[in-house]
N, C-alpha and C. Protein backbone atom coordinates (compact mmCIF):
# COMPACT_ATOMS: atom_id res chain seq x y z
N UNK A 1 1.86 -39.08 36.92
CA UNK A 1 1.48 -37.69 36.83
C UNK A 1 2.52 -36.88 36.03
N UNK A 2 4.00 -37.07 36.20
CA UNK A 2 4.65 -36.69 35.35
C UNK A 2 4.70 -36.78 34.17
N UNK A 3 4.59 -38.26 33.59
CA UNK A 3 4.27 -38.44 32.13
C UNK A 3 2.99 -37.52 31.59
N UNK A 4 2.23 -37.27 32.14
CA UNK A 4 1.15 -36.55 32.39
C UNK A 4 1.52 -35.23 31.65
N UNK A 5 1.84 -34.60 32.32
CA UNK A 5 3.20 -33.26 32.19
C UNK A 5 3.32 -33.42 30.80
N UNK A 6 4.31 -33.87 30.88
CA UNK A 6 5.61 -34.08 29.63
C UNK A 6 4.75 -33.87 28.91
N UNK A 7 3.80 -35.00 28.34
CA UNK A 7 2.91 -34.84 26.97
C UNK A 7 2.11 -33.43 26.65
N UNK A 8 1.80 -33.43 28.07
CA UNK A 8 1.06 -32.23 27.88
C UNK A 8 1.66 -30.55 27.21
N UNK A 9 2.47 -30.46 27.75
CA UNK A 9 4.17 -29.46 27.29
C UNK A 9 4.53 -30.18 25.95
N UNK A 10 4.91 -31.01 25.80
CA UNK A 10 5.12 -31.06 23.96
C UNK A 10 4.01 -30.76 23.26
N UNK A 11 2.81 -30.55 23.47
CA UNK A 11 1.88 -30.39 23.24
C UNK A 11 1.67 -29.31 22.88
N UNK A 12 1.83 -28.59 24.15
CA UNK A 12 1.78 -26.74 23.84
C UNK A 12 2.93 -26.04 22.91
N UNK A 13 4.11 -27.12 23.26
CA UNK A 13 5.45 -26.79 22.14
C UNK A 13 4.78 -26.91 20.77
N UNK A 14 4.62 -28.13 20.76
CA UNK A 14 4.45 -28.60 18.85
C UNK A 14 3.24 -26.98 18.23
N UNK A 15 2.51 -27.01 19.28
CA UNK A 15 1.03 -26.54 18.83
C UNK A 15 1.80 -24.39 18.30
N UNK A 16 2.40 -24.32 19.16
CA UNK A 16 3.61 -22.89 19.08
C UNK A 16 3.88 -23.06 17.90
N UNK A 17 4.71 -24.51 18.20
CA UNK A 17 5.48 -24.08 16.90
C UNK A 17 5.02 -23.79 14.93
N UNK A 18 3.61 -24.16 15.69
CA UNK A 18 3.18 -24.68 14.23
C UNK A 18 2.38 -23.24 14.41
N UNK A 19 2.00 -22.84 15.11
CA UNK A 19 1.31 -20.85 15.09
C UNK A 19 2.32 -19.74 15.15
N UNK A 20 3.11 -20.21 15.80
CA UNK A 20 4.47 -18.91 15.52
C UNK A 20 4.35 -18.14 14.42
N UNK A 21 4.98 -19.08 13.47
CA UNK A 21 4.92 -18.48 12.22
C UNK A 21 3.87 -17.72 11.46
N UNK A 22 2.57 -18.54 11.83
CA UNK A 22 1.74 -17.83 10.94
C UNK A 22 1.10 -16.28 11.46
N UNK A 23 1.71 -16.19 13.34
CA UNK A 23 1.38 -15.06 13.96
C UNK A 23 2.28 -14.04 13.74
N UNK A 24 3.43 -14.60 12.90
CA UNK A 24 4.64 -13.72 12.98
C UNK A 24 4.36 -13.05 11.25
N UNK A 25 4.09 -13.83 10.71
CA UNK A 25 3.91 -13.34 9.50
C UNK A 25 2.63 -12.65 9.20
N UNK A 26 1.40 -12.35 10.09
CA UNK A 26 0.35 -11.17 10.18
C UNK A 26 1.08 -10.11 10.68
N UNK A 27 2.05 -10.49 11.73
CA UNK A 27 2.24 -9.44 12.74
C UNK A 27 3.24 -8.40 11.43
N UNK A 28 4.13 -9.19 10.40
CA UNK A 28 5.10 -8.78 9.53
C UNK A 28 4.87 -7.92 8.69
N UNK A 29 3.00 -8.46 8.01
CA UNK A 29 2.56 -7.61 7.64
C UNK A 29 1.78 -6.41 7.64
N UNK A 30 1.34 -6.60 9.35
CA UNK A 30 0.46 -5.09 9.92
C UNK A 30 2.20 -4.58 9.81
N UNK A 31 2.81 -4.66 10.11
CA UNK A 31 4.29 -3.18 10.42
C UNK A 31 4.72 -2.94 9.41
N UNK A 32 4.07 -3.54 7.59
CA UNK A 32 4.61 -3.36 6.64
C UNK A 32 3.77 -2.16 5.91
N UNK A 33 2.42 -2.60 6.56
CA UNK A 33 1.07 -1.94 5.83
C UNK A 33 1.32 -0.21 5.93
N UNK A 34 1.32 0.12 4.67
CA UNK A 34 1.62 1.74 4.77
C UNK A 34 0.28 2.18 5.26
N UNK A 35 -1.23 1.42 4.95
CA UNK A 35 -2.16 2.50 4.85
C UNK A 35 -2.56 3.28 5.97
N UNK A 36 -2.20 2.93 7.38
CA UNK A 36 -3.10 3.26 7.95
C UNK A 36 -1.47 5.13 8.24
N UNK A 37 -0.47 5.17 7.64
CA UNK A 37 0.08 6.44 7.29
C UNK A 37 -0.31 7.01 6.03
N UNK A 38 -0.80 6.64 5.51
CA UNK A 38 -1.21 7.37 3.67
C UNK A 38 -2.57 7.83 4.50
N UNK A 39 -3.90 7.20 5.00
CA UNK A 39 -4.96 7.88 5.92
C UNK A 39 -4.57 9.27 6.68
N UNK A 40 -3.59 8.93 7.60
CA UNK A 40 -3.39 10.08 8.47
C UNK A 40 -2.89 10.95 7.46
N UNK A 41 -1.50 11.01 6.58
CA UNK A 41 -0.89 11.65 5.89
C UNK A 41 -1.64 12.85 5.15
N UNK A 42 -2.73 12.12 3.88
CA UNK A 42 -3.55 12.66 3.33
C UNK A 42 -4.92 12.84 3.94
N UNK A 43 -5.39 12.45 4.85
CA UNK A 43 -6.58 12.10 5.35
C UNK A 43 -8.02 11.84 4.01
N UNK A 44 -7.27 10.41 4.35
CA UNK A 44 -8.05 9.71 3.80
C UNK A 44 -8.97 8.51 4.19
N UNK A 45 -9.72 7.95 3.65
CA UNK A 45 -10.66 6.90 4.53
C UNK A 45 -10.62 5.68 3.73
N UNK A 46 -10.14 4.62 3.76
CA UNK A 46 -10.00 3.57 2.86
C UNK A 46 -10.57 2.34 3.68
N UNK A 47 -11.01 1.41 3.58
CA UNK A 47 -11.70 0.65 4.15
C UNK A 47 -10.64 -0.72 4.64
N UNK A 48 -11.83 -1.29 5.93
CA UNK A 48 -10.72 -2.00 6.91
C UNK A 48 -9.83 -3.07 6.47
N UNK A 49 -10.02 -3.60 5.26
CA UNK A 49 -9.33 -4.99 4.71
C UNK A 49 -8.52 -4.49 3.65
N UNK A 50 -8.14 -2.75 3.46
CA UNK A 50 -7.34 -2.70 2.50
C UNK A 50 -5.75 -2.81 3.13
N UNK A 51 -4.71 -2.91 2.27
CA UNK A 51 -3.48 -3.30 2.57
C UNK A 51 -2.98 -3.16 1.61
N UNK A 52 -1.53 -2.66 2.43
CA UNK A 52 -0.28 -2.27 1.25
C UNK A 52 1.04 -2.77 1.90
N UNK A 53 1.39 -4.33 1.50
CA UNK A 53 2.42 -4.54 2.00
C UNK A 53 4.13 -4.45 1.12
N UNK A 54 3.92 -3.18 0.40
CA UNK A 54 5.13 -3.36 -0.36
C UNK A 54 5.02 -1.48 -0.99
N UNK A 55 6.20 -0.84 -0.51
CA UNK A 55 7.00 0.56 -0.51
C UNK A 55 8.16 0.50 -1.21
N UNK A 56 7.45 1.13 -2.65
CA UNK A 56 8.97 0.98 -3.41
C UNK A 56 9.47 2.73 -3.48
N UNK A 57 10.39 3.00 -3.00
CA UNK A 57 11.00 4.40 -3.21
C UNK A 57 11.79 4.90 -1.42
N UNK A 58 11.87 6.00 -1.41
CA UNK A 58 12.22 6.94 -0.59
C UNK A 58 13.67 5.80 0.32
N UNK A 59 14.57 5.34 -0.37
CA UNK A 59 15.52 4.86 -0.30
C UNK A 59 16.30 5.46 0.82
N UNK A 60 15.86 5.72 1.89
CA UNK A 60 16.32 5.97 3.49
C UNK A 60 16.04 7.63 3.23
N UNK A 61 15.34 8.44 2.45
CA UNK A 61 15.12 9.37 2.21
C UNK A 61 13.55 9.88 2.34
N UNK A 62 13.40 11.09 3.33
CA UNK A 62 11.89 11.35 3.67
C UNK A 62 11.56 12.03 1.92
N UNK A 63 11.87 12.08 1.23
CA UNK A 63 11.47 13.08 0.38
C UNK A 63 11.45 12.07 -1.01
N UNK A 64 11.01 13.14 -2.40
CA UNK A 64 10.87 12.19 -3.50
C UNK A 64 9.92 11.64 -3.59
N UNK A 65 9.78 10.42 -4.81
CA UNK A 65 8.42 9.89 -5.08
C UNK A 65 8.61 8.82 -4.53
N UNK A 66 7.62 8.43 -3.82
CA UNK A 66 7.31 6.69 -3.72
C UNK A 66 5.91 6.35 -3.83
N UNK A 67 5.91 4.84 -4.01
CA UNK A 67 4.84 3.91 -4.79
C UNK A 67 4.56 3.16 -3.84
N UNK A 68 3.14 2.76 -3.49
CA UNK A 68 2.94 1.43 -3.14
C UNK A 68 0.81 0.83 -3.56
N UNK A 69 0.88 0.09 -3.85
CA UNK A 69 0.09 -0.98 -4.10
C UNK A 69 -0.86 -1.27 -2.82
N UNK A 70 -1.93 -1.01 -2.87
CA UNK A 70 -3.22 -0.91 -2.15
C UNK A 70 -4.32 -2.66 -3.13
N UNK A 71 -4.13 -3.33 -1.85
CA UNK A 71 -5.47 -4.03 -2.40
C UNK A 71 -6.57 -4.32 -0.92
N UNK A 72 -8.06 -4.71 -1.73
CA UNK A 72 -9.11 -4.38 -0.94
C UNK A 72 -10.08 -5.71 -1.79
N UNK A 73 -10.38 -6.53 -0.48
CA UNK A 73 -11.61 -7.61 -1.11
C UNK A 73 -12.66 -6.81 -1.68
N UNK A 74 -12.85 -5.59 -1.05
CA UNK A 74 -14.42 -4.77 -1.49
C UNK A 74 -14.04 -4.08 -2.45
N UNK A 75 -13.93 -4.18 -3.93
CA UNK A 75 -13.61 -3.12 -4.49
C UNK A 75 -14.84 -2.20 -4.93
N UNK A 76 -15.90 -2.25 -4.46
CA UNK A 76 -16.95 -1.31 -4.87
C UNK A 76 -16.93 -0.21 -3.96
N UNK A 77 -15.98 -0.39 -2.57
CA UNK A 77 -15.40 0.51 -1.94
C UNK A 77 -14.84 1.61 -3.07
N UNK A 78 -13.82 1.28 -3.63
CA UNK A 78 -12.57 1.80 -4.67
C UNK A 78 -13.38 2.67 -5.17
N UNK A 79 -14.48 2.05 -5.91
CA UNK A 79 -15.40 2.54 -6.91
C UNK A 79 -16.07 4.09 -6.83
N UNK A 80 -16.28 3.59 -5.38
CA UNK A 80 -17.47 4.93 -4.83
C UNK A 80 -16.07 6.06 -4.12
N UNK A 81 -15.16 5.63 -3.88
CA UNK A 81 -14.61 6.45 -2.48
C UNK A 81 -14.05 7.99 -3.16
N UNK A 82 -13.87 8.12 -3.95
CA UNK A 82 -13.61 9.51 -4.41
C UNK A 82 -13.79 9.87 -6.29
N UNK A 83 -13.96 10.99 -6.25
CA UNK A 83 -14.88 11.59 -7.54
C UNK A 83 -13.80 11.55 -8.64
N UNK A 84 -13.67 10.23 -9.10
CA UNK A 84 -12.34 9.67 -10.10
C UNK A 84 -12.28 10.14 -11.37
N UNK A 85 -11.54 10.49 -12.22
CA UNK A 85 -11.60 10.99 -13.45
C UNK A 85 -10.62 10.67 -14.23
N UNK A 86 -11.03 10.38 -15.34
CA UNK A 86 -10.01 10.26 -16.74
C UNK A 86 -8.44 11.02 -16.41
N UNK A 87 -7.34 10.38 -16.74
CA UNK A 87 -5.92 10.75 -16.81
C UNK A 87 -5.80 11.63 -17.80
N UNK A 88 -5.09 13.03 -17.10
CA UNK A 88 -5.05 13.57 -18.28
C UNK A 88 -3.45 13.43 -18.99
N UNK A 89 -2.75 14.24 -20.24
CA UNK A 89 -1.68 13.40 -20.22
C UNK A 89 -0.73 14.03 -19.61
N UNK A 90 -0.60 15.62 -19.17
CA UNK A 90 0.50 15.96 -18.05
C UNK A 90 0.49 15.27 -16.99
N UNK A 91 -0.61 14.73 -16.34
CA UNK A 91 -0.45 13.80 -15.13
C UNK A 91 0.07 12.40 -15.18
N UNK A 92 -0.22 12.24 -16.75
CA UNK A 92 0.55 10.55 -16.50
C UNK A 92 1.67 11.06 -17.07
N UNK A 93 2.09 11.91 -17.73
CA UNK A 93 3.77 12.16 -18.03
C UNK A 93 4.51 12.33 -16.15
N UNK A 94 3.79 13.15 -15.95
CA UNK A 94 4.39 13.18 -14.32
C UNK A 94 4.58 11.90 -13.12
N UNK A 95 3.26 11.54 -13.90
CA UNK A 95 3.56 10.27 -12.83
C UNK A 95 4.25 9.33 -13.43
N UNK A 96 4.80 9.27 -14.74
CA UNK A 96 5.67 8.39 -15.74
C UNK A 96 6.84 8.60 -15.38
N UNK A 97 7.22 9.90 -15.06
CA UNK A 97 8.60 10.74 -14.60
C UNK A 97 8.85 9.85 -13.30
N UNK A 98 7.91 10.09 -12.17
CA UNK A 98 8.25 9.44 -10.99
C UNK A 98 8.29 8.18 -11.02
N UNK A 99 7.79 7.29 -11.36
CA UNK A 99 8.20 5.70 -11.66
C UNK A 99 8.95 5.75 -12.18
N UNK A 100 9.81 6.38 -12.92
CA UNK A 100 11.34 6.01 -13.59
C UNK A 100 12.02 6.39 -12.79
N UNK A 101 11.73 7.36 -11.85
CA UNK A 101 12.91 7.81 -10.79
C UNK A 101 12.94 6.61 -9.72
N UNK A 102 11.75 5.87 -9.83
CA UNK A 102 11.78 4.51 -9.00
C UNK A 102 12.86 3.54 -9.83
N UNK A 103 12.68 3.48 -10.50
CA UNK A 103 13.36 2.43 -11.58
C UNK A 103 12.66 1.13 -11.25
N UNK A 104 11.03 0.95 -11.45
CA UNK A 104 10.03 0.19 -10.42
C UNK A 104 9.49 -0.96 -11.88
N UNK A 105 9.62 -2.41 -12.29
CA UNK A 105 9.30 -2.88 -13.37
C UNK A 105 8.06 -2.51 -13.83
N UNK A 106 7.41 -2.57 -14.83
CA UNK A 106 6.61 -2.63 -15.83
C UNK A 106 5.02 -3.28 -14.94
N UNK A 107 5.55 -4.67 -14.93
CA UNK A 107 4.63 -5.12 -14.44
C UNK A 107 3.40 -4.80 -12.98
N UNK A 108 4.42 -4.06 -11.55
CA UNK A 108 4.08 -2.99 -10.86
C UNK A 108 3.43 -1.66 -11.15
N UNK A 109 3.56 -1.46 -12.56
CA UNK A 109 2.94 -0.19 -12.31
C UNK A 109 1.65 0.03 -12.97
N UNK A 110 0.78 1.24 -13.16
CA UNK A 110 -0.40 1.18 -13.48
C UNK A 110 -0.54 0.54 -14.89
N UNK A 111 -1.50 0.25 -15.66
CA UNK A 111 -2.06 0.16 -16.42
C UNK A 111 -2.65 1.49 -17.30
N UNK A 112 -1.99 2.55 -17.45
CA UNK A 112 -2.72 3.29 -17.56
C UNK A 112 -4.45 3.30 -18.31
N UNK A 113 -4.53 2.51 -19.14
CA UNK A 113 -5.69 2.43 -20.11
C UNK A 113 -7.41 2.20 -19.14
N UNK A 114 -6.62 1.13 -17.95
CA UNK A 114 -7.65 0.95 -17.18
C UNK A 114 -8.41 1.63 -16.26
N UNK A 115 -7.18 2.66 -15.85
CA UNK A 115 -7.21 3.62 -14.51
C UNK A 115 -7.90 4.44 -14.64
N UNK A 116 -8.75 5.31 -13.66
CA UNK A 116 -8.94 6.19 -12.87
C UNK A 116 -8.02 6.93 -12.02
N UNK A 117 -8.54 8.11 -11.83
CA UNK A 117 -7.72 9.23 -11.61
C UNK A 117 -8.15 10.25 -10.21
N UNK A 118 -7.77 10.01 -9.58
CA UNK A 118 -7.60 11.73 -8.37
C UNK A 118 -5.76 12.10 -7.73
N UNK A 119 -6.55 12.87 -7.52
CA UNK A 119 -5.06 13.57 -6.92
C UNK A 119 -5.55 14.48 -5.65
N UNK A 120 -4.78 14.78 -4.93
CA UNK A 120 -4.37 16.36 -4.03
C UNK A 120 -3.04 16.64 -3.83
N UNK A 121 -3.51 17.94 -3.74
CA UNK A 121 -1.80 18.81 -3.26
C UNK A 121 -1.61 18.94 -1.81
N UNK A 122 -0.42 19.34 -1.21
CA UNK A 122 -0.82 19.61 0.12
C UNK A 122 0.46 21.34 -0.31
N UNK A 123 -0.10 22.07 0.78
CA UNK A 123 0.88 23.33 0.83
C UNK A 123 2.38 23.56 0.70
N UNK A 124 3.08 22.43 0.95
CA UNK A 124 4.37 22.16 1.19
C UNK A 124 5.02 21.43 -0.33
N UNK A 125 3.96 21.71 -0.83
CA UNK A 125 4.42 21.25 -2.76
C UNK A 125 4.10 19.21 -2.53
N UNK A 126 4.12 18.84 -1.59
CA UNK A 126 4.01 17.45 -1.74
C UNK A 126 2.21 16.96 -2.26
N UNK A 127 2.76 16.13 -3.30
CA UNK A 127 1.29 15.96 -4.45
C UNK A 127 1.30 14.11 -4.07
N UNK A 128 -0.22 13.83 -3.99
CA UNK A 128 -0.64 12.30 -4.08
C UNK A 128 -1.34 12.05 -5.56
N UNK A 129 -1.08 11.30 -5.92
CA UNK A 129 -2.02 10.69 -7.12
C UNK A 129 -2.34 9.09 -6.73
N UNK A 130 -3.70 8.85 -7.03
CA UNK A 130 -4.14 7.84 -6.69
C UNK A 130 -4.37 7.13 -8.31
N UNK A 131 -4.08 6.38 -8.88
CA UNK A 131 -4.98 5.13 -10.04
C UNK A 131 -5.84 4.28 -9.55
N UNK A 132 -7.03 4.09 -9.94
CA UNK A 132 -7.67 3.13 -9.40
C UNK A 132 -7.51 2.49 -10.71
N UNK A 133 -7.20 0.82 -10.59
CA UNK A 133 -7.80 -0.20 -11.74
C UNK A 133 -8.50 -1.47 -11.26
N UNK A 134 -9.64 -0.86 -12.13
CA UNK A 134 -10.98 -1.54 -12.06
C UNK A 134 -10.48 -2.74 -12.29
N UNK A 135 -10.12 -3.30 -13.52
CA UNK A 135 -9.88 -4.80 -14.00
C UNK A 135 -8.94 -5.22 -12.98
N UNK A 136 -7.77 -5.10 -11.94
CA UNK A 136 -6.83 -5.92 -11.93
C UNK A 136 -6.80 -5.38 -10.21
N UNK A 137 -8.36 -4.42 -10.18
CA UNK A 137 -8.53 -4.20 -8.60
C UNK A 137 -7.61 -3.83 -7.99
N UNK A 138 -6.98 -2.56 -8.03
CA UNK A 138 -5.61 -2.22 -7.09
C UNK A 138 -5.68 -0.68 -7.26
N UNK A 139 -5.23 -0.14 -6.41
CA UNK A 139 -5.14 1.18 -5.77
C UNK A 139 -3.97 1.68 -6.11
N UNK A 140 -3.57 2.32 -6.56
CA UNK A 140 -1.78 2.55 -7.21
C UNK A 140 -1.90 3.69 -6.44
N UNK A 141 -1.17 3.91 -5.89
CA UNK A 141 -0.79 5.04 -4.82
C UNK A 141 0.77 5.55 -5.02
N UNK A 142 0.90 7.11 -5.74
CA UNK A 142 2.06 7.82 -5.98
C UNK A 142 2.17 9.07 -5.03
N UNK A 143 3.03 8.92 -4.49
CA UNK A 143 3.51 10.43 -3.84
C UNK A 143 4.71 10.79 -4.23
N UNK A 144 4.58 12.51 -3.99
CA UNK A 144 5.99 13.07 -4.25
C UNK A 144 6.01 13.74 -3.04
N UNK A 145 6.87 13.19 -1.87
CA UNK A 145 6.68 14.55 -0.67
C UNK A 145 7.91 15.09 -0.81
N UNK A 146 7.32 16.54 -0.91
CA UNK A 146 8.24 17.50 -0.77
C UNK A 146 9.40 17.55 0.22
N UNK A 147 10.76 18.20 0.48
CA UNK A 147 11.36 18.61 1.11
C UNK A 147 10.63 19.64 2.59
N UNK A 148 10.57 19.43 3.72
CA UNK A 148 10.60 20.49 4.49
C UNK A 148 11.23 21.57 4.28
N UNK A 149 10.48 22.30 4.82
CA UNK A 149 10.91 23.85 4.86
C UNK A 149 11.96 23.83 6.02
């Protein structure tokens, strides 16, 4: 009955050890995922399989621009979810400004040629700009939040 045991317990060990990881690394990336704070933040509605596991900016600092990368299996979500429009060029000079204040590579950042365009302000001077690109399916998500009052 003991041998019994034993096998049975290495069993549940080996079987851990081999799910640990892969529970630890969902779990790594729900606490990484900005979106479900960019929703509340801006109130916005983005759909359940989108994810953003990578925040480049605000360098221990609430304020300034930061970037992060939104992807979504549904992109006909993307498509429909807000009334997108052509870049105009003060907005991509601005949002050109804030990716250099990232110092964020080339390859990370929009495409401009491909993108789509919205934005909002909020009262406190802090501005979102969203890119959508169609071809390479990704959500480029820029903020500048303002300083508190």
């Amino acid at each position: 009955m003991e041998r019994k045991h034993l096998i049975i317990a290495l069993v549940v060990v080996g079987v851990l050890m081999v799910l640990s990881p892969l529970g630890m690394d969902y779990l790594w990336k729900k606490a990484l995922d900005y979106t479900p704070t960019l929703e509340e933040s801006w109130d916005l509605v983005l759909p359940e399989d989108a994810e953003s596991d990578t925040l480049y900016g605000m360098g221990g600092s609430a304020t300034g621009p930061c970037y992060h990368i939104i992807t979504c299996k549904d992109a006909s979500y993307f498509e429909t979810m807000l009334p997108w429009s052509d870049i105009d060029p003060d907005t991509m000079e601005t949002a050109k400004e804030w990716l250099e204040e990232l110092s964020l590579d080339e390859e990370v950042c929009p495409q401009w040629e491909n993108c789509r365009f919205w934005e909002r302000d909020r009262d406190d001077g802090s501005r979102l700009f969203l890119f959508w690109d169609r071809d390479r399916i990704l959500l480029h998500v820029l903020e500048y939040l303002a300083e508190e009052a």
